[in-house]
Protein backbone atom coordinates (compact mmCIF):
# COMPACT_ATOMS: atom_id res chain seq x y z
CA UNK A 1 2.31 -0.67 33.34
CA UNK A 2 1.60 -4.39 33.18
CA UNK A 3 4.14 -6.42 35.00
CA UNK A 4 4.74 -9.86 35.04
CA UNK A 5 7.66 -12.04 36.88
CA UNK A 6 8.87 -15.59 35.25
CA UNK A 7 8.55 -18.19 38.01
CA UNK A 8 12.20 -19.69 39.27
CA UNK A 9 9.90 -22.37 40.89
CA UNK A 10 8.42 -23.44 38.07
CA UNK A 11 11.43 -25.65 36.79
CA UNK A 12 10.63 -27.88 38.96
CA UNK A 13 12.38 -31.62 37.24
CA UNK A 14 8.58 -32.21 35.42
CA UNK A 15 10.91 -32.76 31.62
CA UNK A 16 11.97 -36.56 30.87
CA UNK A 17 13.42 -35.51 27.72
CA UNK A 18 14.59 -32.24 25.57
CA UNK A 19 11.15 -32.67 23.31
CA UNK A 20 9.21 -31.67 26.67
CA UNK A 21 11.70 -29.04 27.82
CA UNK A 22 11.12 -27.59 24.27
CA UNK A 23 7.04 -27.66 24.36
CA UNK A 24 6.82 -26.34 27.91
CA UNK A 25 9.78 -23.47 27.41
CA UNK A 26 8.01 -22.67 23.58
CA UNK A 27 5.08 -22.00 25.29
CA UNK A 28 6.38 -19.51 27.11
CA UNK A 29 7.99 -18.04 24.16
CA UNK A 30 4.79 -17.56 22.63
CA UNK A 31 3.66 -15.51 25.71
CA UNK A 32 6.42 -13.29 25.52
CA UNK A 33 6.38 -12.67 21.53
CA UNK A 34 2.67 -12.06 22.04
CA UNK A 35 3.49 -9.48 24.54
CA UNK A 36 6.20 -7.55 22.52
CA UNK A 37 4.15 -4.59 21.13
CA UNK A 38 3.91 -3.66 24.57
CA UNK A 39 6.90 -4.89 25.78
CA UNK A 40 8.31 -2.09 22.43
CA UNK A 41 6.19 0.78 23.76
CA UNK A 42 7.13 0.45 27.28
CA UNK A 43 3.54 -0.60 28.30
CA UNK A 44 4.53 -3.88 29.70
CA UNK A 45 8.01 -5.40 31.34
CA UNK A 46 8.85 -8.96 32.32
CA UNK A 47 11.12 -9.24 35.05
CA UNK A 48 13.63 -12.21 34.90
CA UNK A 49 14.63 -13.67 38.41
CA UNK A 50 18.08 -15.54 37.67
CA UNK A 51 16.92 -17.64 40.55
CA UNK A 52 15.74 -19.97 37.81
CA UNK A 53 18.73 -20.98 36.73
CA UNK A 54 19.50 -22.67 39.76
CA UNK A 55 16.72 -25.34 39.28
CA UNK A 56 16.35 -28.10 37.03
CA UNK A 57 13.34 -28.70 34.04
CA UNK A 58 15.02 -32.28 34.15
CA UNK A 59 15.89 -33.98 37.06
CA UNK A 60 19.77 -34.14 37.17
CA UNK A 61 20.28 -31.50 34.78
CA UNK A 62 21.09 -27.90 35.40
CA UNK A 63 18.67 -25.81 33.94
CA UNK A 64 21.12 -24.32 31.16
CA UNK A 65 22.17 -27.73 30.41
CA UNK A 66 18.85 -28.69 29.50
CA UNK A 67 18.50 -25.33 27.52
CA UNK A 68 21.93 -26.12 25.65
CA UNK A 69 20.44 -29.44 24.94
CA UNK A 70 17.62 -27.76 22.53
CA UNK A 71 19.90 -27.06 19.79
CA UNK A 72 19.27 -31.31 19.06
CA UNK A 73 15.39 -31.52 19.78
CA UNK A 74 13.13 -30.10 16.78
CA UNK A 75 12.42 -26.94 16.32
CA UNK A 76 14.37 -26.94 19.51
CA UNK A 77 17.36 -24.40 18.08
CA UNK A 78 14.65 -21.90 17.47
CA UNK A 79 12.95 -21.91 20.56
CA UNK A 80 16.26 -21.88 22.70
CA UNK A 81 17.19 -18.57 20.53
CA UNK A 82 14.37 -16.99 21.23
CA UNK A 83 14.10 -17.94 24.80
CA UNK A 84 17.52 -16.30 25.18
CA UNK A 85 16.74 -12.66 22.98
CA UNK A 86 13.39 -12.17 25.56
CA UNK A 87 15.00 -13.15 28.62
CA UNK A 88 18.21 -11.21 27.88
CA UNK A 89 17.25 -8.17 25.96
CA UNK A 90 13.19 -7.84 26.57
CA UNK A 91 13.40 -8.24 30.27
CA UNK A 92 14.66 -6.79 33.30
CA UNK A 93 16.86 -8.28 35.82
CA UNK A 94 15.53 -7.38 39.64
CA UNK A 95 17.15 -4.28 40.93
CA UNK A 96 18.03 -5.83 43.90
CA UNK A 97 19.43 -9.35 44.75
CA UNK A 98 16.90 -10.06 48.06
CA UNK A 99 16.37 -13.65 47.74
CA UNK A 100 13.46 -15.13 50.48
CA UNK A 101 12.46 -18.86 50.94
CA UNK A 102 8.74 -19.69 49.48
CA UNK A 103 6.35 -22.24 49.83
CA UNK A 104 4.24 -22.22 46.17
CA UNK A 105 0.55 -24.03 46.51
CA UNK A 106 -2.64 -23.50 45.07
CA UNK A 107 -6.23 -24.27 46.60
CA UNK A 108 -8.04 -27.59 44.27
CA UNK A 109 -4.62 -28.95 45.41
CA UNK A 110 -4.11 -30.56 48.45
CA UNK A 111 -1.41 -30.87 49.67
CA UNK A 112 0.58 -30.27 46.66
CA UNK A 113 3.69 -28.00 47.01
CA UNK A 114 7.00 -26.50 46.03
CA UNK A 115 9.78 -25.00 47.93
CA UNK A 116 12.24 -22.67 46.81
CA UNK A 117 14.03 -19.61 46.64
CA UNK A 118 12.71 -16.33 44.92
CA UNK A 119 13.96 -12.70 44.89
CA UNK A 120 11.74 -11.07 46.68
CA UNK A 121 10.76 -8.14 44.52
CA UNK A 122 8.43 -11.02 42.63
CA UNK A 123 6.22 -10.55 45.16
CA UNK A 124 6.48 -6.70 45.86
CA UNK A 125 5.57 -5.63 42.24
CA UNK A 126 1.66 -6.91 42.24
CA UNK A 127 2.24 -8.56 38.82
CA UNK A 128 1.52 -11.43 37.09
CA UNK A 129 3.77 -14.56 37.22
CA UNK A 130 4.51 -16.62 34.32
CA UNK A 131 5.46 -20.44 35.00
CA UNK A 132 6.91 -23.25 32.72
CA UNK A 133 4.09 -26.32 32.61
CA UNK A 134 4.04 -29.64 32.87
CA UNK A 135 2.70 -30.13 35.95
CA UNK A 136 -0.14 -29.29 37.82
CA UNK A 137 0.61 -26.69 40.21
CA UNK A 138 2.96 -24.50 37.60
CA UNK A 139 -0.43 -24.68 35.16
CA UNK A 140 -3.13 -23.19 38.19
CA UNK A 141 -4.48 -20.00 37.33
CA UNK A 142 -3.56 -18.66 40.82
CA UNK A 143 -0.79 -19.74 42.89
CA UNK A 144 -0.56 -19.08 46.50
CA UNK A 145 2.71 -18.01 47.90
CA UNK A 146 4.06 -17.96 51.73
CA UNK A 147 6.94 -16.49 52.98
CA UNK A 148 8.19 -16.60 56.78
CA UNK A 149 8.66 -12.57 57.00
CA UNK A 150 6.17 -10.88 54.56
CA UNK A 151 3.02 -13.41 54.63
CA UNK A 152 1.01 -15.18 51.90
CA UNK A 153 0.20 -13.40 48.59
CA UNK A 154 -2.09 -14.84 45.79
CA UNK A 155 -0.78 -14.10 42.35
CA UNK A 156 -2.03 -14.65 38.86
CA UNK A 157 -0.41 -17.51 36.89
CA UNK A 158 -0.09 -18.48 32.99
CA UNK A 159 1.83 -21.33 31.82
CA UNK A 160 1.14 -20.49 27.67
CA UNK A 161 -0.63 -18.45 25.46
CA UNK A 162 -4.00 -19.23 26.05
CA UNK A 163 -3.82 -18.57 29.87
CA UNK A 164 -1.85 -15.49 29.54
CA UNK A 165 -4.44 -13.58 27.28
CA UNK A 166 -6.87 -14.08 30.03
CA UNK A 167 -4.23 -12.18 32.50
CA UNK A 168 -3.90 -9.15 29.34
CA UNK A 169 -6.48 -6.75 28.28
CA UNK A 170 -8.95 -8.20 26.02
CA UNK A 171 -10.23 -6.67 23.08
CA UNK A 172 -13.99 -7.93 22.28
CA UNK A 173 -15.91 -6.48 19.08
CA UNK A 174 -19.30 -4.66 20.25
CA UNK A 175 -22.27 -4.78 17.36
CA UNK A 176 -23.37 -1.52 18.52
CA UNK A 177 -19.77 -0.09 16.79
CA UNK A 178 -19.81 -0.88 13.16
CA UNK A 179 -17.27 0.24 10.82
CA UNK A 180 -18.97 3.31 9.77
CA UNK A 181 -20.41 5.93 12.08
CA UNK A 182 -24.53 5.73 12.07
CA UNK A 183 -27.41 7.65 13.93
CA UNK A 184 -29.67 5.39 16.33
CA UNK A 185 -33.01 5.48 16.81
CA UNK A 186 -32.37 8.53 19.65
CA UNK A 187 -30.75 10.58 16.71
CA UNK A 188 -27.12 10.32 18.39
CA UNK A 189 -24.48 9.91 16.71
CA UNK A 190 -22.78 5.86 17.33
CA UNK A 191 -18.61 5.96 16.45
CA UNK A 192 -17.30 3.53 14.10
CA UNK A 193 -14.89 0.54 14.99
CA UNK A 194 -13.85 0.23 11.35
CA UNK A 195 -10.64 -1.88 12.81
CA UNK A 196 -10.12 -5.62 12.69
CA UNK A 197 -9.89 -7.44 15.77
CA UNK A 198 -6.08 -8.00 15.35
CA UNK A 199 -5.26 -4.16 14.91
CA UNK A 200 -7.99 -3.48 18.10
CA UNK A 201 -6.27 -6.02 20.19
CA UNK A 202 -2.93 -4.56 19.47
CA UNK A 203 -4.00 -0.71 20.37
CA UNK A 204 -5.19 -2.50 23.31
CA UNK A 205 -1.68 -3.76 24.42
CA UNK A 206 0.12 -0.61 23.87
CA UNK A 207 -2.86 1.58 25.35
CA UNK A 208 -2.40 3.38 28.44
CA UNK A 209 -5.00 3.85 31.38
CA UNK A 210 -6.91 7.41 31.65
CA UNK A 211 -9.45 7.36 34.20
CA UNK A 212 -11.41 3.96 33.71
CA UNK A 213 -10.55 3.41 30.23
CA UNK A 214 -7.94 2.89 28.00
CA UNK A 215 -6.22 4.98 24.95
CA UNK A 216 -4.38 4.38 22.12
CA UNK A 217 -3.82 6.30 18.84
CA UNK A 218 -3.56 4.26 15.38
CA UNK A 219 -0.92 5.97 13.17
CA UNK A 220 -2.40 4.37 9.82
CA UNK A 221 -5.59 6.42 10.24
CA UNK A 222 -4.12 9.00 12.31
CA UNK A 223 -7.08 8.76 15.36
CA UNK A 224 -7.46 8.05 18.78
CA UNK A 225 -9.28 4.99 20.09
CA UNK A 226 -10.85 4.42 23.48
CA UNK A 227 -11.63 1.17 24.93
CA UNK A 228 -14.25 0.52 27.79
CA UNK A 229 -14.39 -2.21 30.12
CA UNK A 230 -17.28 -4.97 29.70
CA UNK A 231 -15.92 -7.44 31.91
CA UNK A 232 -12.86 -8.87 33.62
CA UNK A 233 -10.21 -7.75 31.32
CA UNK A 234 -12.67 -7.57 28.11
CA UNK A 235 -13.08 -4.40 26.16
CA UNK A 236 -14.59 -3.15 23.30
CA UNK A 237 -13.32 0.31 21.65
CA UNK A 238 -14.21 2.94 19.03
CA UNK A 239 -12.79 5.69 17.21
CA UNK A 240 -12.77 9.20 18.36
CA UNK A 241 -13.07 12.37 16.52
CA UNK A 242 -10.03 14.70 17.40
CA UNK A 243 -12.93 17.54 18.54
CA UNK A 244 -13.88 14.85 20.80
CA UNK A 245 -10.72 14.22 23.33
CA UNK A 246 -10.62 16.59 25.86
CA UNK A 247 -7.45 18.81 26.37
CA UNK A 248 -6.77 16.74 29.61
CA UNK A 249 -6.86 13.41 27.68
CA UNK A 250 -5.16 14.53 24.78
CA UNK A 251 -2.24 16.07 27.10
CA UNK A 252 -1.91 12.40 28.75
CA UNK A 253 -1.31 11.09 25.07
CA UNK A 254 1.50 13.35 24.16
CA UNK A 255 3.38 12.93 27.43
CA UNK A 256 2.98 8.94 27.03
CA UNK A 257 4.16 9.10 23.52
CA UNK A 258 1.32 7.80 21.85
CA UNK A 259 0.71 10.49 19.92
CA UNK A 260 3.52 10.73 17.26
CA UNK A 261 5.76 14.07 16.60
CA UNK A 262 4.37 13.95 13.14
CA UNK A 263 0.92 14.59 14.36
CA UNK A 264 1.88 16.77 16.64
CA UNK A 265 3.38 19.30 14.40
CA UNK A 266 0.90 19.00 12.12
């Protein structure tokens, strides 16, 4: 399952007004309603440290009383709402409230730095941490974190969309799959990709891993698709003939759900 942990450091006083604490807490919006296919089928989970809320996005404000201060700031209502139905009902609060001191850095820095407080499973779960921009250290790609007891650990940062599809699975079209099965010049049958890359890259999020690849099953069509890796976090998928999953594969479906009850009591 893909996990990734919203960064308390990351509020970090860079707002001077609501209209930045909108853009920089929108953009993280987008990242999370982007994710909510897979956040639905259980294939992804963001983990909300309440850490955060002890920080400011504006120097001198609390961080809820910048929040609160949305409702004024355009299209700042909306983005507050939603900021509030993904943190509170599409994410999970840490099981455990073990909060450690960090030091946040990144290399191409210098000597550039935050210190705060964290819980500590942020840095058990080997995930993915998303941070609120506007300056330069919460917009790295990788941050480096040290802690006095458990060492340093190098996680994977986003700040919007656009950085956090490079952390996801990433669907990209392969001309050897068209969108009708063909014979090549061997005589071998190629499978068809008849999907569009939306649909693809949304089987991709709510896939699960078998083996090196990953599987998902479109309901529309009723068939499975597998997706191969071509690069760091780039795939490109086909469709597979039911005669053509093997029993193990096709056991792994059921007992993830993909497969739906309708299909299997067909």
């Amino acid at each position: 399952m893909m996990t990734f942990c919203i960064n308390p450091t990351s509020a970090n006083g860079q707002c001077r007004n609501s209209e930045e604490v909108c853009r920089v807490v929108r953009s993280l919006v987008d990242c999370f309603q982007y994710l909510l296919p897979a956040l639905n089928k259980k294939r992804a989970r963001v983990i909300y440290d309440r850490t955060l809320e002890q920080r400011e996005l504006e120097c001198g404000q609390n961080f809820w009383a910048s929040l609160n201060r949305l409702a004024g700031a355009y299209g700042g209502r909306d983005t507050m709402k939603r900021w509030l139905f993904y943190t509170r009902n599409r994410a999970e609060r840490p099981a455990a409230e073990r909060v450690i001191t960090v030091v946040v850095s990144s290399r191409g820095l210098g000597l550039e730095q935050i210190n705060g407080v964290i819980n500590e499973c942020l840095i058990e779960e080997n995930s993915g941490w998303l941070s609120l921009g506007g300056h330069r250290l919460a917009e790295s790609h990788q941050l480096r974190v040290q802690t006095e007891l458990r060492g340093t650990f190098l996680v994977e940062n986003a700040h919007n969309l656009d950085t956090f599809k490079i952390l996801l699975p990433r669907y990209k079209p392969s001309a050897k799959h068209r969108r009708d099965p063909y014979y090549d010049s061997k005589g071998q049958k190629v499978s068809c990709m008849p999907l569009d890359e939306a649909q693809a890259q949304y089987l991709l999020l709510v896939s699960i891993v078998i083996a090196d690849d990953r599987w998902a099953f479109h309901e529309g069509r009723g068939k499975c698709y597998r997706f191969v890796v071509t690069g760091a976090n780039l795939y490109h998928g086909f469709e597979v003939e039911d005669a053509e999953v093997e029993t193990g594969i096709w056991k792994r479906l059921q007992a993830a759900g993909i497969i739906p009850k309708t299909v299997l009591n067909s």
